[in-house]
N, C-alpha and C. Protein backbone atom coordinates (compact mmCIF):
# COMPACT_ATOMS: atom_id res chain seq x y z
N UNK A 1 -4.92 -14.66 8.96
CA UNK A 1 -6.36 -14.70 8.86
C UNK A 1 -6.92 -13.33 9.25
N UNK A 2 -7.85 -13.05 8.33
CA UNK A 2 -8.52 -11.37 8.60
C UNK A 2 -9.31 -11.64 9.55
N UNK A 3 -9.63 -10.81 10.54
CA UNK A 3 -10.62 -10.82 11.68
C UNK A 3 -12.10 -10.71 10.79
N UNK A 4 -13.18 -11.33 11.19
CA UNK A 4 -14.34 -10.84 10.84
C UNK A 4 -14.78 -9.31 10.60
N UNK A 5 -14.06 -8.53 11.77
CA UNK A 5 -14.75 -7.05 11.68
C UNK A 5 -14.11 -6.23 10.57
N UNK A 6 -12.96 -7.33 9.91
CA UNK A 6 -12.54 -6.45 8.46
C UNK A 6 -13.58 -6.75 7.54
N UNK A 7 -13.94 -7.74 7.50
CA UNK A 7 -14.85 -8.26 6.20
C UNK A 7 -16.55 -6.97 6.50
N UNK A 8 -16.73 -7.36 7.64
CA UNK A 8 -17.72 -6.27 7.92
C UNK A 8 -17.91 -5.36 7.53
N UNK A 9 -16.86 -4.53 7.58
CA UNK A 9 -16.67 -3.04 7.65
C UNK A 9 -16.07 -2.67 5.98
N UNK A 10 -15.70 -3.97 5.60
CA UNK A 10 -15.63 -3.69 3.41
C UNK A 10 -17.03 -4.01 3.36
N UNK A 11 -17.71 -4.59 3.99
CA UNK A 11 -19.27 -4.72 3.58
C UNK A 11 -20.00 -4.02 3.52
N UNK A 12 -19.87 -2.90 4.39
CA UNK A 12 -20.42 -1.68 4.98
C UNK A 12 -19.90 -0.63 3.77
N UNK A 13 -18.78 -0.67 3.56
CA UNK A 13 -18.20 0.31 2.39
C UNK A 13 -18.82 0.30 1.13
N UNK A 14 -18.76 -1.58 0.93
CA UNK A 14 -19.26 -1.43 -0.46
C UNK A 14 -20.80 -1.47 -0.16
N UNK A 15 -21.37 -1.38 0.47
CA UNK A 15 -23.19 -1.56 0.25
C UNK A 15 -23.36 0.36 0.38
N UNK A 16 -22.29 0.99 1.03
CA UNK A 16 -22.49 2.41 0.72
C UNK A 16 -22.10 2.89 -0.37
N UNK A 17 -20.97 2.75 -0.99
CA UNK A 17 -20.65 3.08 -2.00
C UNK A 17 -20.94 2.96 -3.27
N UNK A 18 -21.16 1.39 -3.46
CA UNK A 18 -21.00 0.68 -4.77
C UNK A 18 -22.10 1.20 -5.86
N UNK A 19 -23.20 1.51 -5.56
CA UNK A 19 -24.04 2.37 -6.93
C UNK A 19 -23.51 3.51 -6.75
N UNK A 20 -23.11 4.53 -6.13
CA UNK A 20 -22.45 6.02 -6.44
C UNK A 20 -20.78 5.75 -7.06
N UNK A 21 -20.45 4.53 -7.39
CA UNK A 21 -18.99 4.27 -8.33
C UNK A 21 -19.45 3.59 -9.57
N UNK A 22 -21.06 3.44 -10.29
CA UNK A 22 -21.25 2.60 -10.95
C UNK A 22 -20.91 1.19 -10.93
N UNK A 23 -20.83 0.84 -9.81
CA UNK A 23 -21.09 -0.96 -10.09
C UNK A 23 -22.91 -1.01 -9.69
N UNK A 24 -22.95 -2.42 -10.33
CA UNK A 24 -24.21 -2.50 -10.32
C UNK A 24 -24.83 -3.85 -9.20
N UNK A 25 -23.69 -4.21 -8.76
CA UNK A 25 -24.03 -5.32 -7.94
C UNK A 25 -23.12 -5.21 -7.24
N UNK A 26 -23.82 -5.45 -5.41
CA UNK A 26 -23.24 -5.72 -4.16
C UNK A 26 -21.67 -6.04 -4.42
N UNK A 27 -21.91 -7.51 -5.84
CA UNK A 27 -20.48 -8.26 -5.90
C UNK A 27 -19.35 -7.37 -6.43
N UNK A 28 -19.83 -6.90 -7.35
CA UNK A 28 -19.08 -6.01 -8.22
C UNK A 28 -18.89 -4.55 -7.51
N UNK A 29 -18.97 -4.15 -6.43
CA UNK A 29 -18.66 -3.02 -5.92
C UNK A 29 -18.16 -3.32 -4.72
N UNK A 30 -18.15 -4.67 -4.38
CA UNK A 30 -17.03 -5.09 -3.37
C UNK A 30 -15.48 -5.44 -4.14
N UNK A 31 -15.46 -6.06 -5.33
CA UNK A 31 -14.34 -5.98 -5.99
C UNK A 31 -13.86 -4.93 -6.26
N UNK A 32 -14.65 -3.66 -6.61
CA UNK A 32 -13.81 -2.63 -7.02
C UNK A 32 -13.19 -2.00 -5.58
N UNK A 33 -13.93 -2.15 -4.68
CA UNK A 33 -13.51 -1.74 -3.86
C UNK A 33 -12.41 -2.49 -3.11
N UNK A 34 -12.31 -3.45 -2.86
CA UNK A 34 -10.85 -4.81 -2.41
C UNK A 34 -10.12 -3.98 -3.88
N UNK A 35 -10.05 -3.64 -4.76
CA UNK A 35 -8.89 -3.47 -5.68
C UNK A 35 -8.47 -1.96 -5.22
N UNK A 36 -9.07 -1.13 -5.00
CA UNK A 36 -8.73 0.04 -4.38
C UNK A 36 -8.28 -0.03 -3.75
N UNK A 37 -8.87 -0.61 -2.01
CA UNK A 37 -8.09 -0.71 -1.18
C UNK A 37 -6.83 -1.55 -1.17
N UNK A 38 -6.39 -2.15 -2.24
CA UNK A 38 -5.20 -2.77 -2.44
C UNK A 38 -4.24 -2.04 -2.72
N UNK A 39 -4.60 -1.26 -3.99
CA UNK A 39 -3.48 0.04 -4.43
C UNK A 39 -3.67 0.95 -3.80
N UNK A 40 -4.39 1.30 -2.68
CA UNK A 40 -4.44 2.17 -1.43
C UNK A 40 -3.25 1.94 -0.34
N UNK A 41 -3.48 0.67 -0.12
CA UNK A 41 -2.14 0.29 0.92
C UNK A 41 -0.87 0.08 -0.11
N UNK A 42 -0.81 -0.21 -0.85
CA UNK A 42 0.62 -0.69 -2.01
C UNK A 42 1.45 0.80 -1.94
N UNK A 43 0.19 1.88 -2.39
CA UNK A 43 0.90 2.94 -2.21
C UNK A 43 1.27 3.72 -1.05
N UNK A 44 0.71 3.77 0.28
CA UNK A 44 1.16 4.24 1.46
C UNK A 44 2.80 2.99 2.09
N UNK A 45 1.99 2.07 1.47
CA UNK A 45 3.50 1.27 1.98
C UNK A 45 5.01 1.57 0.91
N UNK A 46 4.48 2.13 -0.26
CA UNK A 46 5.44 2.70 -1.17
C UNK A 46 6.14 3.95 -0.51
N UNK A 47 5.45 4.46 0.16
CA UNK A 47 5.83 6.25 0.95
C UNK A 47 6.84 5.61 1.93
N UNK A 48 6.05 5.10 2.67
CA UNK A 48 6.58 4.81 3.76
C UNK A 48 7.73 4.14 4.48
N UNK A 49 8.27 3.17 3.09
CA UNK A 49 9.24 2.31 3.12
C UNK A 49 10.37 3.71 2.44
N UNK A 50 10.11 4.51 1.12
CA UNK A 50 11.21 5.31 0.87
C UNK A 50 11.34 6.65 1.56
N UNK A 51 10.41 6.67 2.45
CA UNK A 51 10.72 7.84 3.91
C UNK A 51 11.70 7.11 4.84
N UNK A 52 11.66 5.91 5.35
CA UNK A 52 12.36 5.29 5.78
C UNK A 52 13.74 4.88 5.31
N UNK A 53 13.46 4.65 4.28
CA UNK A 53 14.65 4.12 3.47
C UNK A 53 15.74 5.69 3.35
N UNK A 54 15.11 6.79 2.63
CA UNK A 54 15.60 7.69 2.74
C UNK A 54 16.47 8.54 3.97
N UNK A 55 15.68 8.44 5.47
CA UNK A 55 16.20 8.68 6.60
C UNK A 55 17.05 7.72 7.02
N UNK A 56 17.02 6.86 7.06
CA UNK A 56 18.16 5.91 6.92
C UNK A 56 19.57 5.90 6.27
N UNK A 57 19.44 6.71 5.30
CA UNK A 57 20.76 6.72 4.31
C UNK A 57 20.89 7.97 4.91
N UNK A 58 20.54 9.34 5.13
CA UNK A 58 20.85 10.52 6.12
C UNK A 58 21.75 9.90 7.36
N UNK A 59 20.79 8.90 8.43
CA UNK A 59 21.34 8.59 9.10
C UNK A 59 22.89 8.01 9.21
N UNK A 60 23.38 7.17 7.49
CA UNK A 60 24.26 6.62 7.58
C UNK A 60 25.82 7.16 7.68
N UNK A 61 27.05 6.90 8.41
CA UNK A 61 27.54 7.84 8.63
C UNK A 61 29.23 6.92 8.07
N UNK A 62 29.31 6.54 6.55
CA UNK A 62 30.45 5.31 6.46
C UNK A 62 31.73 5.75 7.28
N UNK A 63 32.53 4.48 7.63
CA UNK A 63 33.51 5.02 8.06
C UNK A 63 35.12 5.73 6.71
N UNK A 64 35.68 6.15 7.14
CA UNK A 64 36.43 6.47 6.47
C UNK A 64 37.08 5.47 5.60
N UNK A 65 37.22 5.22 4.61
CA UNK A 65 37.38 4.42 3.85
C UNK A 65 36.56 3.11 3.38
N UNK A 66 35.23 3.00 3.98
CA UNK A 66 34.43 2.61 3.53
C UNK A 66 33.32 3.40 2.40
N UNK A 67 32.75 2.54 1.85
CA UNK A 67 31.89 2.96 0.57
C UNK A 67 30.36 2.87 1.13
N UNK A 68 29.70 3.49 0.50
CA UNK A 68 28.45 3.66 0.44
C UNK A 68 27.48 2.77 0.38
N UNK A 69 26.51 2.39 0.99
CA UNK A 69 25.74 1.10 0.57
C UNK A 69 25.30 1.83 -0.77
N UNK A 70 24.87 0.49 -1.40
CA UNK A 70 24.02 0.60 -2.49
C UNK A 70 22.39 0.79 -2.43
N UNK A 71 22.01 1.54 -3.54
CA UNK A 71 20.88 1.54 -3.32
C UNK A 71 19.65 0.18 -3.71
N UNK A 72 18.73 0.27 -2.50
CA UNK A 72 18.16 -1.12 -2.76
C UNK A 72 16.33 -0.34 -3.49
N UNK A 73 16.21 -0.78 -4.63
CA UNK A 73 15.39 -0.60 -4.95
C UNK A 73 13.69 -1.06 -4.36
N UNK A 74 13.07 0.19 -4.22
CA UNK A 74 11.83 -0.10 -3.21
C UNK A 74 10.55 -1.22 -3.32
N UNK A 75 10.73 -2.06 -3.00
CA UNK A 75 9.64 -3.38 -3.10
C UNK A 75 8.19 -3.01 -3.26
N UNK A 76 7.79 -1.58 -2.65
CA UNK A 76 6.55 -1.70 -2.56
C UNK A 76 6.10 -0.92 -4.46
N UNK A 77 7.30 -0.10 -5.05
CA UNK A 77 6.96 0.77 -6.33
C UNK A 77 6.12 0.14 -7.19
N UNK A 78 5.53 0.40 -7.99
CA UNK A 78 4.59 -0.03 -8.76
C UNK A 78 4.93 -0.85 -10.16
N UNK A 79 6.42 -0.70 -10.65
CA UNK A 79 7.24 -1.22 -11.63
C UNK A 79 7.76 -2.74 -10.58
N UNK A 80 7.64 -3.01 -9.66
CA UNK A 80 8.55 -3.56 -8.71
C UNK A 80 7.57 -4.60 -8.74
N UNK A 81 6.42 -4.06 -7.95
CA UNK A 81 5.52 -5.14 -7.59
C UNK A 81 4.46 -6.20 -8.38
């Protein structure tokens, strides 16, 4: 459950924003804006998981005669999700 002071503070965004992005209504410039901020986080969680993911496989050190993990393709990519 979102806390109230999230809903607030997209309220606050879109009643500032929403005529300088061309929407023409409160409603319609809170949607564009919930869709932004969606592919806003999709994509920082896209970074962030293959920075991780990446330092992780640096980190990995197989033992001798073991093989390599495989690579696990990133959940957050945009083909993925």
């Amino acid at each position: 459950m979102k806390p109230r002071v999230y809903d607030d503070l997209v309220q606050s965004a879109v009643e500032l924003s929403c005529f300088g992005t061309g929407q023409s209504t409160i409603e319609a410039g809170r949607a564009a804006y919930q869709a932004w901020l969606k592919e806003h986080d999709r994509q920082t969680a896209e970074k962030a998981w293959e920075e991780g993911y990446i330092q992780a496989v640096k980190n990995m050190n197989p033992m001798p005669g073991e093989e390599s993990p495989e690579y696990t393709p990133n959940p957050y990519r945009k083909e993925n999700a």
